[in-house]
Protein backbone atom coordinates (compact mmCIF):
# COMPACT_ATOMS: atom_id res chain seq x y z
CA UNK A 1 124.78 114.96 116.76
CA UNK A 2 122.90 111.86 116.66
CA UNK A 3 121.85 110.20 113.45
CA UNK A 4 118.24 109.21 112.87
CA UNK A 5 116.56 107.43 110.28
CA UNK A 6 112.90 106.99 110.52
CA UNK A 7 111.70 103.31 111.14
CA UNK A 8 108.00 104.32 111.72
CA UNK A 9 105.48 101.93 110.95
CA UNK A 10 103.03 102.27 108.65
CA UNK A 11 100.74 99.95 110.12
CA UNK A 12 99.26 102.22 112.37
CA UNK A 13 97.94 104.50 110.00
CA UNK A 14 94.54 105.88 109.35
CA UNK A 15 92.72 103.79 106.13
CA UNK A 16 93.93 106.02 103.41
CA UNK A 17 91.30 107.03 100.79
CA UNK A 18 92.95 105.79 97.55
CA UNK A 19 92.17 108.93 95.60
CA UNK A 20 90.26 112.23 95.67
CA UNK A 21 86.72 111.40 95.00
CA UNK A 22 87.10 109.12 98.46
CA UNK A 23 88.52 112.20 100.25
CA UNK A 24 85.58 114.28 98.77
CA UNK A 25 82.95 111.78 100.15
CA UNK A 26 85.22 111.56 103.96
CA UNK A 27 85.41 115.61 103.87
CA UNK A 28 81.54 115.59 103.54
CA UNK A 29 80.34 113.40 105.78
CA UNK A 30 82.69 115.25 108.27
CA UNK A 31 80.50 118.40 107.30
CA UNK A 32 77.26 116.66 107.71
CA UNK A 33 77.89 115.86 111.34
CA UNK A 34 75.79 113.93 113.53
CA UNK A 35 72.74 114.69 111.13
CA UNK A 36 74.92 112.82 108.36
CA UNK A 37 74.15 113.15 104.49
CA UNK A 38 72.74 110.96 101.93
CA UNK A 39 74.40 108.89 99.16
CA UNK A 40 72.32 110.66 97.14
CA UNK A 41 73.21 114.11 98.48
CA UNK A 42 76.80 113.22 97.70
CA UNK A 43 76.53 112.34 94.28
CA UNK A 44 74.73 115.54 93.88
CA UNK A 45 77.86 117.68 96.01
CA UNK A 46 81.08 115.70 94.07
CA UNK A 47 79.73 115.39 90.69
CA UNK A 48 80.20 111.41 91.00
CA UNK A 49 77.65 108.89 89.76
CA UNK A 50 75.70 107.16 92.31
CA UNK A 51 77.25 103.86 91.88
CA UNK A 52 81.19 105.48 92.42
CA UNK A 53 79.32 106.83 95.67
CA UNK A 54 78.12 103.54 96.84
CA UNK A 55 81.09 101.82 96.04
CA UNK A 56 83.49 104.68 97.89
CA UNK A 57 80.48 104.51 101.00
CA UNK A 58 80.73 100.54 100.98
CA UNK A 59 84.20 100.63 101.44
CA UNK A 60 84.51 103.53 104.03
CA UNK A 61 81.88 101.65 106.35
CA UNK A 62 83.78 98.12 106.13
CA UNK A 63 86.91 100.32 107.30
CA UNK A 64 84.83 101.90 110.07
CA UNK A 65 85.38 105.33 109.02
CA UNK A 66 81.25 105.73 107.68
CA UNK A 67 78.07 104.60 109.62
CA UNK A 68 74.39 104.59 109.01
CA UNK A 69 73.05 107.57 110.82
CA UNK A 70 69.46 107.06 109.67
CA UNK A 71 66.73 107.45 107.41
CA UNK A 72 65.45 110.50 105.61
CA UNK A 73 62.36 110.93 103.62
CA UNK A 74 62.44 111.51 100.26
CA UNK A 75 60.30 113.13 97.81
CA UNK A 76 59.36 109.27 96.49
CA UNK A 77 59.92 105.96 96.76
CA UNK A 78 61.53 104.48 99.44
CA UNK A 79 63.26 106.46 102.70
CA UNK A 80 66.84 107.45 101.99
CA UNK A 81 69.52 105.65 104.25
CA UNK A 82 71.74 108.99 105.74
CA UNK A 83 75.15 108.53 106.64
CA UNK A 84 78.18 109.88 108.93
CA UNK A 85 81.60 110.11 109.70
CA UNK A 86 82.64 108.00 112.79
CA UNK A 87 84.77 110.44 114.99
CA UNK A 88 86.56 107.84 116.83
CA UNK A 89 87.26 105.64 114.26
CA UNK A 90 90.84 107.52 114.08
CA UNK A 91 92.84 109.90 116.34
CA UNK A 92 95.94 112.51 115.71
CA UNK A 93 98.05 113.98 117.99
CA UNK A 94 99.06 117.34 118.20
CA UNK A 95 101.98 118.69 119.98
CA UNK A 96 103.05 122.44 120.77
CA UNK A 97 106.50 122.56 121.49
CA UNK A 98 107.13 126.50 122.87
CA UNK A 99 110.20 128.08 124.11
CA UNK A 100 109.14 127.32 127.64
CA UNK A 101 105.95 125.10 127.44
CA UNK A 102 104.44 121.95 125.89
CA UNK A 103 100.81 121.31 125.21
CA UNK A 104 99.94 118.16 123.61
CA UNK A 105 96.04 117.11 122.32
CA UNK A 106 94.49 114.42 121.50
CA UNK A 107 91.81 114.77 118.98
CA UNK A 108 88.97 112.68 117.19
CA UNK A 109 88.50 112.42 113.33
CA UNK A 110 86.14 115.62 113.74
CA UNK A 111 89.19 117.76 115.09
CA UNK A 112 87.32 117.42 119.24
CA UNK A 113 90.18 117.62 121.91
CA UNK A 114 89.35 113.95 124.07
CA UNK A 115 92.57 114.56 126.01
CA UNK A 116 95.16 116.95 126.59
CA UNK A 117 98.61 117.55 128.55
CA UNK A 118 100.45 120.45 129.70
CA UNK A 119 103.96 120.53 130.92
CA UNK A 120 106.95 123.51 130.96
CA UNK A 121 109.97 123.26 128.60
CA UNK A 122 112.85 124.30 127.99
CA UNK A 123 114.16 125.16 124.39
CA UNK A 124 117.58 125.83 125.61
CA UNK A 125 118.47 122.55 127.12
CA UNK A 126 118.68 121.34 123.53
CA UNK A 127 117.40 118.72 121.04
CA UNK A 128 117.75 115.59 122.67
CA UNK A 129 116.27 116.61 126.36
CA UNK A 130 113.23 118.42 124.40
CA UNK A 131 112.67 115.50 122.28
CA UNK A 132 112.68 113.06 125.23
CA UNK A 133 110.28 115.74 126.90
CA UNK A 134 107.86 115.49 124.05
CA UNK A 135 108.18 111.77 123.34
CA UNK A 136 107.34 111.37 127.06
CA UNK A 137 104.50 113.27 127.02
CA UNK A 138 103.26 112.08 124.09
CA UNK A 139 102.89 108.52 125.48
CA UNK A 140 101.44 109.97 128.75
CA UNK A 141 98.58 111.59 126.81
CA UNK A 142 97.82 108.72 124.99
CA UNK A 143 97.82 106.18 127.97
CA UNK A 144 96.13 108.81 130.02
CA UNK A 145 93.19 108.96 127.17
CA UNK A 146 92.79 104.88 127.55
CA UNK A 147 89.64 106.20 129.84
CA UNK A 148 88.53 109.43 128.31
CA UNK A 149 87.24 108.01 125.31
CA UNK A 150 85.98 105.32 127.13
CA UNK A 151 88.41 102.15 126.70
CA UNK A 152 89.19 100.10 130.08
CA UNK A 153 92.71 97.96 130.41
CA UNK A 154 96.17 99.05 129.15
CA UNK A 155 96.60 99.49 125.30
CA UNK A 156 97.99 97.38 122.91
CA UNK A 157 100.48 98.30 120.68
CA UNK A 158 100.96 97.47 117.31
CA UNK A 159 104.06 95.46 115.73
CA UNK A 160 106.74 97.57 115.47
CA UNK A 161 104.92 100.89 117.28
CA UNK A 162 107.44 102.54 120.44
CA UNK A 163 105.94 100.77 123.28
CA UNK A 164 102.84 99.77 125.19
CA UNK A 165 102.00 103.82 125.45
CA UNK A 166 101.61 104.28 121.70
CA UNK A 167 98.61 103.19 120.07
CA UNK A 168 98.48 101.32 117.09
CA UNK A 169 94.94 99.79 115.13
CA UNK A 170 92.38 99.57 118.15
CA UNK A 171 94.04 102.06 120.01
CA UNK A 172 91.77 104.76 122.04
CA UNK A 173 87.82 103.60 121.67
CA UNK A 174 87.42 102.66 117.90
CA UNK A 175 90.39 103.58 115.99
CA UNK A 176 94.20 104.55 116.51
CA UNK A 177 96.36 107.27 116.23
CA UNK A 178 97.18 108.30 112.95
CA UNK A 179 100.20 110.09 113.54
CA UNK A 180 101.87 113.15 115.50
CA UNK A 181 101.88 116.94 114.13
CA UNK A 182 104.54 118.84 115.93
CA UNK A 183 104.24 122.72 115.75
CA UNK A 184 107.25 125.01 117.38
CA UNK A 185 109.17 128.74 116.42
CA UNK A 186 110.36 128.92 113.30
CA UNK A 187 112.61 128.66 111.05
CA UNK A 188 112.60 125.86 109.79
CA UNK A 189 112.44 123.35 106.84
CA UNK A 190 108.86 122.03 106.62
CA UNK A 191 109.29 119.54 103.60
CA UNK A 192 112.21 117.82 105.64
CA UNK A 193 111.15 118.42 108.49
CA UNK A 194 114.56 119.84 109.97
CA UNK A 195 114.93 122.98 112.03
CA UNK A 196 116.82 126.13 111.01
CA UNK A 197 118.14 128.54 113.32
CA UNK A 198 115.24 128.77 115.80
CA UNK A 199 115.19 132.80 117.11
CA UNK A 200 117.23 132.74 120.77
CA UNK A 201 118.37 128.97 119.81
CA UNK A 202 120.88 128.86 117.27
CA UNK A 203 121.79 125.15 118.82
CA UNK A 204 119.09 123.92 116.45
CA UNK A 205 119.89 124.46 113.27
CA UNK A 206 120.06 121.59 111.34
CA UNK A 207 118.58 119.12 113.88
CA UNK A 208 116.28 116.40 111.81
CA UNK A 209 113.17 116.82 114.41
CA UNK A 210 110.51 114.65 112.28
CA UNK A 211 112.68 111.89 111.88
CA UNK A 212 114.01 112.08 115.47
CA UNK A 213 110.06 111.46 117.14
CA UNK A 214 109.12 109.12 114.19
CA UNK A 215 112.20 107.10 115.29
CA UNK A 216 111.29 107.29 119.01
CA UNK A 217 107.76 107.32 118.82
CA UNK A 218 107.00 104.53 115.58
CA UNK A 219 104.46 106.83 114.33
CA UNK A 220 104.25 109.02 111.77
CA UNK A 221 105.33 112.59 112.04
CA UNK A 222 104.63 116.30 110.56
CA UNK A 223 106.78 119.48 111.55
CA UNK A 224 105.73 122.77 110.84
CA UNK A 225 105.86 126.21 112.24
CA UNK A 226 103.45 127.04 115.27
CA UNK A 227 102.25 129.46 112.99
CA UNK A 228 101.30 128.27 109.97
CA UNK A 229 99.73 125.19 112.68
CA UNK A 230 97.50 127.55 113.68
CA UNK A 231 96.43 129.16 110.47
CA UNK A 232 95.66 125.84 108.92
CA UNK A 233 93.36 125.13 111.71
CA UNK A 234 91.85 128.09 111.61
CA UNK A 235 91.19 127.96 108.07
CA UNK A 236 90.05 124.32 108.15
CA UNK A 237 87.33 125.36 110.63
CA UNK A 238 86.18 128.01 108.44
CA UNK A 239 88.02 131.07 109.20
CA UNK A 240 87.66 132.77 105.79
CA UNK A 241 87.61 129.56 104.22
CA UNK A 242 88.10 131.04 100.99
CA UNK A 243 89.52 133.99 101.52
CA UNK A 244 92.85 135.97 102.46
CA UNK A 245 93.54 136.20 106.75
CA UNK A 246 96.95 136.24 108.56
CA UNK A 247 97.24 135.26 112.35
CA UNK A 248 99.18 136.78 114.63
CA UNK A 249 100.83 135.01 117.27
CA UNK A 250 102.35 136.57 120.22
CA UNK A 251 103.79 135.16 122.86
CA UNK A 252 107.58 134.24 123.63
CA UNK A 253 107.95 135.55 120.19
CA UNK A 254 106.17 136.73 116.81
CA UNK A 255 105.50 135.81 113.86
CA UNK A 256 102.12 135.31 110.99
CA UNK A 257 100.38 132.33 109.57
CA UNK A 258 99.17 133.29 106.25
CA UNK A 259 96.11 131.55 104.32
CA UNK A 260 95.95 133.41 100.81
CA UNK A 261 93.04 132.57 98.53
CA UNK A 262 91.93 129.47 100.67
CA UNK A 263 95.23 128.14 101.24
CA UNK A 264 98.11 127.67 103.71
CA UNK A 265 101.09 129.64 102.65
CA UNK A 266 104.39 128.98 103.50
CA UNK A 267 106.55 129.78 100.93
CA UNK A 268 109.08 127.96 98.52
CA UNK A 269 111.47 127.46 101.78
CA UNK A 270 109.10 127.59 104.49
CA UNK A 271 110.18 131.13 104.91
CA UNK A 272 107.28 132.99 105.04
CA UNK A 273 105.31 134.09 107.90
CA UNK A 274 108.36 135.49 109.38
CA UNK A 275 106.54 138.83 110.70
CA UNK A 276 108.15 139.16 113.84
CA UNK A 277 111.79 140.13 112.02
CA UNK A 278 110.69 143.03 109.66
CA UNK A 279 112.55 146.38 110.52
CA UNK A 280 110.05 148.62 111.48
CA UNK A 281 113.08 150.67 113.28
CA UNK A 282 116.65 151.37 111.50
CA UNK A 283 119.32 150.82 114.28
CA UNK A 284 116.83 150.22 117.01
CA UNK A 285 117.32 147.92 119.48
CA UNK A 286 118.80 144.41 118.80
CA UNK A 287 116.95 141.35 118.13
CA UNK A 288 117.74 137.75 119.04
CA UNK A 289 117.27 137.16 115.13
CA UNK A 290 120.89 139.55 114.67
CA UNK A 291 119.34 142.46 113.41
CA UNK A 292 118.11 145.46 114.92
CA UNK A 293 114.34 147.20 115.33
CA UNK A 294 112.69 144.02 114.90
CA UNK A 295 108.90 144.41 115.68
CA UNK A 296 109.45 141.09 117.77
CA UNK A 297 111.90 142.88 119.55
CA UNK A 298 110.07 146.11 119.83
CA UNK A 299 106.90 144.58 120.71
CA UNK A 300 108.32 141.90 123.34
CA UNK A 301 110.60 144.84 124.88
CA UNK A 302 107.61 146.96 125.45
CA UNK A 303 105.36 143.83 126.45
CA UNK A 304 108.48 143.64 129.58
CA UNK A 305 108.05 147.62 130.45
CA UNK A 306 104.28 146.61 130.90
CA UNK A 307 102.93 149.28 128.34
CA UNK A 308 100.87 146.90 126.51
CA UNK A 309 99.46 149.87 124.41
CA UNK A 310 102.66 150.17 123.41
CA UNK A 311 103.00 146.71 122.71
CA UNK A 312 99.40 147.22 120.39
CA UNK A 313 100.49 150.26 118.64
CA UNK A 314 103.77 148.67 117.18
CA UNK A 315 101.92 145.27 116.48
CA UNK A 316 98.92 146.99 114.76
CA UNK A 317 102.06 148.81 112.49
CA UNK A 318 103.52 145.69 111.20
CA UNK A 319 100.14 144.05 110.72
CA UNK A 320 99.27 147.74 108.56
CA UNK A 321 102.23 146.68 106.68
CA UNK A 322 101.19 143.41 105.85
CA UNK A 323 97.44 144.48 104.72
CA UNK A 324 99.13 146.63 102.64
CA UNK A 325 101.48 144.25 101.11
CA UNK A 326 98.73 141.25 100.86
CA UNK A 327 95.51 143.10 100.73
CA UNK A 328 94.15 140.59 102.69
CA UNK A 329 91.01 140.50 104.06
CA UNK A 330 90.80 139.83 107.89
CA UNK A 331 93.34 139.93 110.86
CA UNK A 332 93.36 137.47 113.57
CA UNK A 333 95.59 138.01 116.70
CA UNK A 334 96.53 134.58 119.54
CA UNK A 335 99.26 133.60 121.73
CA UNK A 336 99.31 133.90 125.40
CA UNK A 337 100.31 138.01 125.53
CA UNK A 338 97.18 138.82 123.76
CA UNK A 339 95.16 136.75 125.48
CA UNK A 340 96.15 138.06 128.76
CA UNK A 341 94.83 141.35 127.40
CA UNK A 342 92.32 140.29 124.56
CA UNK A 343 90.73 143.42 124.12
CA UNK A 344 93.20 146.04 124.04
CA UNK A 345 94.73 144.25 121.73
CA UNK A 346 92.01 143.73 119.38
CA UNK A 347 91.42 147.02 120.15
CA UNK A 348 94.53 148.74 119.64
CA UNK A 349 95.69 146.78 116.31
CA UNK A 350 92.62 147.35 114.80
CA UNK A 351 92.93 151.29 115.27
CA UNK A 352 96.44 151.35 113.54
CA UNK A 353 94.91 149.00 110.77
CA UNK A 354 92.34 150.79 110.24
CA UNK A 355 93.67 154.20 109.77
CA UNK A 356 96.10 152.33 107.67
CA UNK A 357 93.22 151.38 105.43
CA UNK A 358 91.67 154.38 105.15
CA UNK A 359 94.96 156.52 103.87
CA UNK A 360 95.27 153.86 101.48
CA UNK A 361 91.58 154.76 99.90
CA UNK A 362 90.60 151.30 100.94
CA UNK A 363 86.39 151.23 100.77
CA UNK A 364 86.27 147.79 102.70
CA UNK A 365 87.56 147.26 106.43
CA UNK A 366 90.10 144.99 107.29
CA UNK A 367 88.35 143.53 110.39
CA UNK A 368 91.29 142.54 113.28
CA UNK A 369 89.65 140.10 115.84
CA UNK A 370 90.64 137.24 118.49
CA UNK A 371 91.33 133.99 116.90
CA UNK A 372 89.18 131.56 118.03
CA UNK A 373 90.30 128.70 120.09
CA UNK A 374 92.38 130.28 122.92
CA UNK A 375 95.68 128.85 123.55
CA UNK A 376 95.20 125.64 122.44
CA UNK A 377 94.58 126.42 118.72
CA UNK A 378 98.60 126.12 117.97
CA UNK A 379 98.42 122.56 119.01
CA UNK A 380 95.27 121.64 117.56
CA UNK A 381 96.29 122.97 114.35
CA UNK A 382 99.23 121.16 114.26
CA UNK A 383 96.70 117.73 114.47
CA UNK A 384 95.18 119.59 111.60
CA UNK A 385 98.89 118.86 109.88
CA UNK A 386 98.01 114.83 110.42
CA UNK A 387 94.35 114.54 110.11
CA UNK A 388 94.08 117.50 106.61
CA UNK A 389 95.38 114.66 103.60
CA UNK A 390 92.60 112.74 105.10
CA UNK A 391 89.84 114.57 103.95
CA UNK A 392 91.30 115.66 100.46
CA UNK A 393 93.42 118.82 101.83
CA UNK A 394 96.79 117.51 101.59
CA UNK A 395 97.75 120.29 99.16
CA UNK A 396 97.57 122.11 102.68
CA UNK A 397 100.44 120.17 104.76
CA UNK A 398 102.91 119.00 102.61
CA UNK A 399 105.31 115.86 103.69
CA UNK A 400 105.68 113.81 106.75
CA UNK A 401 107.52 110.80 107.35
CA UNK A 402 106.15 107.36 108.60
CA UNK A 403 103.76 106.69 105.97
CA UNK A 404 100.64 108.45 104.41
CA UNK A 405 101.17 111.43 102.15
CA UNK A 406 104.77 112.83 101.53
CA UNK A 407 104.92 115.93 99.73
CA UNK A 408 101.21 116.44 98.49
CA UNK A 409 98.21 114.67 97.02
CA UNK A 410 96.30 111.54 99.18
CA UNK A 411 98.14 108.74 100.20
CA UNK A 412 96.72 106.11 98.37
CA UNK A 413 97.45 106.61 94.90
CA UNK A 414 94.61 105.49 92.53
CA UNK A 415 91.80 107.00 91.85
CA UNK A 416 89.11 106.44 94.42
């Protein structure tokens, strides 16, 4: 196997917020939208005095992250100056590899999809054709978004950044790319960002993915299961923001992104989430995984019969199970089989959880719906995995190579 070690460049990073309180302010204004918030109001929100808040502001407009967005009136004196977050100052990419497909996006500071690619894959042909896949379609995104957010003539790349297709400081509109979150089937080993024996691709175990893009790409790179992607996304955009929710994801395979108490869980080895290989079915039939009455296996085998209520039934089971275990408080179901068939899905899952709740004495329903953002929310979330240290929710995503924040708290350092 090849060896990689990661040469990204660090240049071509977002400006860091050099401590919490900054991330507080950035994480606000991206709350306040277009109708932006005053210094004021953020002193009042993050407990700082007004003259931390001016200084943090002062510094976040000369970096081109903050703009005036206005005046407000105020109850005396003089009108309050109102600002905002500048969406294009910065850009993340986010890039779904599944068994058989890639979806790459392109998204603003504010999490917006400017640009997005779509291409078939194939897992089996091994590491180095699907990294070369993704690398290449990584660099045709972001040339291709040159003109959708509105920059004419070729990029230019920074020192040291893979190539005139990769954008470095100045890249599309305003700002550049921050880095690349990659989100694909588990298992694997988030921290390092190395894959474990993928379900159906045992080829992979072992293979150093993160390093092997930041090498080829010169930007900065996050791995992490498709997932827990999604349920960081999902969380970030206010799915029970501070509660307990799994999501479901079916598709090629299964398996759960959990967010208990507010946060991404994943687990001391990046093992949890691994729904789709519970037994639900003592010497049933086998499952890629080596065992045998997998609900993966059970549901995908009756997903290929076409009995899709079938399919529900067993899903809505193992999700019972996990309510049970968790007590959380919502289910959320995605991937491209339930989305094919949306409401019998929602429909049938939330019959099994239900009754499941009710024999357990439960008073309060366990609601199951459709995750919001179709098919693209596994890829968006996984520009969640760049963009989240950002604005103060690096305790979310963990380590990734390149520069920026490895293994927690803002990159930065000091207080800010």
């Amino acid at each position: 196997m090849k060896s990689y070690v990661n040469r990204a460049n660090p240049g071509v990073n977002l400006p860091a917020p050099r401590g919490h309180n900054a991330a507080l302010v950035l994480d606000l204004l991206r709350g306040a939208g277009e109708a932006g918030i005053s210094r004021l109001e953020l002193a009042e929100r993050t407990g700082l005095t007004p003259q931390a808040v001016s200084k943090i502001t002062a510094r976040l407009r000369a970096e081109g992250l903050a703009a005036e967005a206005g005046r407000r009136a105020s109850t005396g004196g003089k009108p309050r100056t109102v600002l905002r977050l500048v969406p294009e100052a910065g850009h993340a990419v986010g890039l779904h590899l599944d068994r058989d497909e890639l979806t790459a996006v392109l998204v603003d500071l504010t999490g917006t999809v400017v640009a997005e690619r779509h291409a078939p894959l194939a897992f089996g042909t091994g590491a180095e054709a699907v990294v070369e896949a993704a690398v290449g379609e990584v660099r045709g995104l972001l040339a291709g978004a040159v003109t959708t957010v509105g920059r004419a003539g070729p990029p230019e790349a920074a020192p040291g950044v893979g190539g005139p297709d990769v954008y470095g400081p100045g890249g599309p509109g305003v700002g550049g790319v921050s880095g690349v979150g990659v989100a694909l089937p588990g298992p694997l080993d988030h921290v390092g960002g190395v894959l474990r024996r993928v379900t159906g691709f045992p080829g992979w175990d072992g293979f150093p993915l993160r390093d092997a893009l930041a090498e080829r790409l010169g930007l900065p790179v996050v791995v992490d299961k498709d997932t827990n992607a999604a349920a960081l996304g999902l969380a970030l955009a206010g799915a029970d923001a501070a509660g307990s929710f799994a999501y479901l994801h079916l598709g090629t395979g299964l398996g759960a992104g959990l967010v208990l108490g507010g946060a991404l869980h994943r687990g001391a080895r990046t093992g949890a989430g691994e729904f789709g290989h519970q037994v639900l079915q003592l010497d049933g039939p086998p499952c890629e995984c080596g065992d045998r009455g997998c609900v993966e296996a059970l549901c995908l085998a009756a997903v290929a019969r076409g009995e899709l209520d079938e399919a529900a039934r067993v899903l809505g089971t193992a999700a019972g199970n996990l309510v049970g275990l968790l007590d959380i408080d919502r289910v959320l179901l995605g991937g491209r089989t339930v989305f094919a068939a949306d409401e019998l899905f929602v429909r049938g899952v939330g019959a099994v959880v239900a009754e499941r709740v009710r024999r357990s004495g439960g008073a309060t329903e366990v609601p199951v719906a459709l995750a919001p953002g179709g098919e693209r929310a596994v890829a968006e979330g996984a520009a969640q995995l760049v963009l989240a240290p950002l604005f103060g929710r690096a305790s979310a995503v963990g380590a990734y190579v390149g520069g920026g924040v490895v293994g927690g708290g803002p990159a930065g350092g000091a207080p800010g």
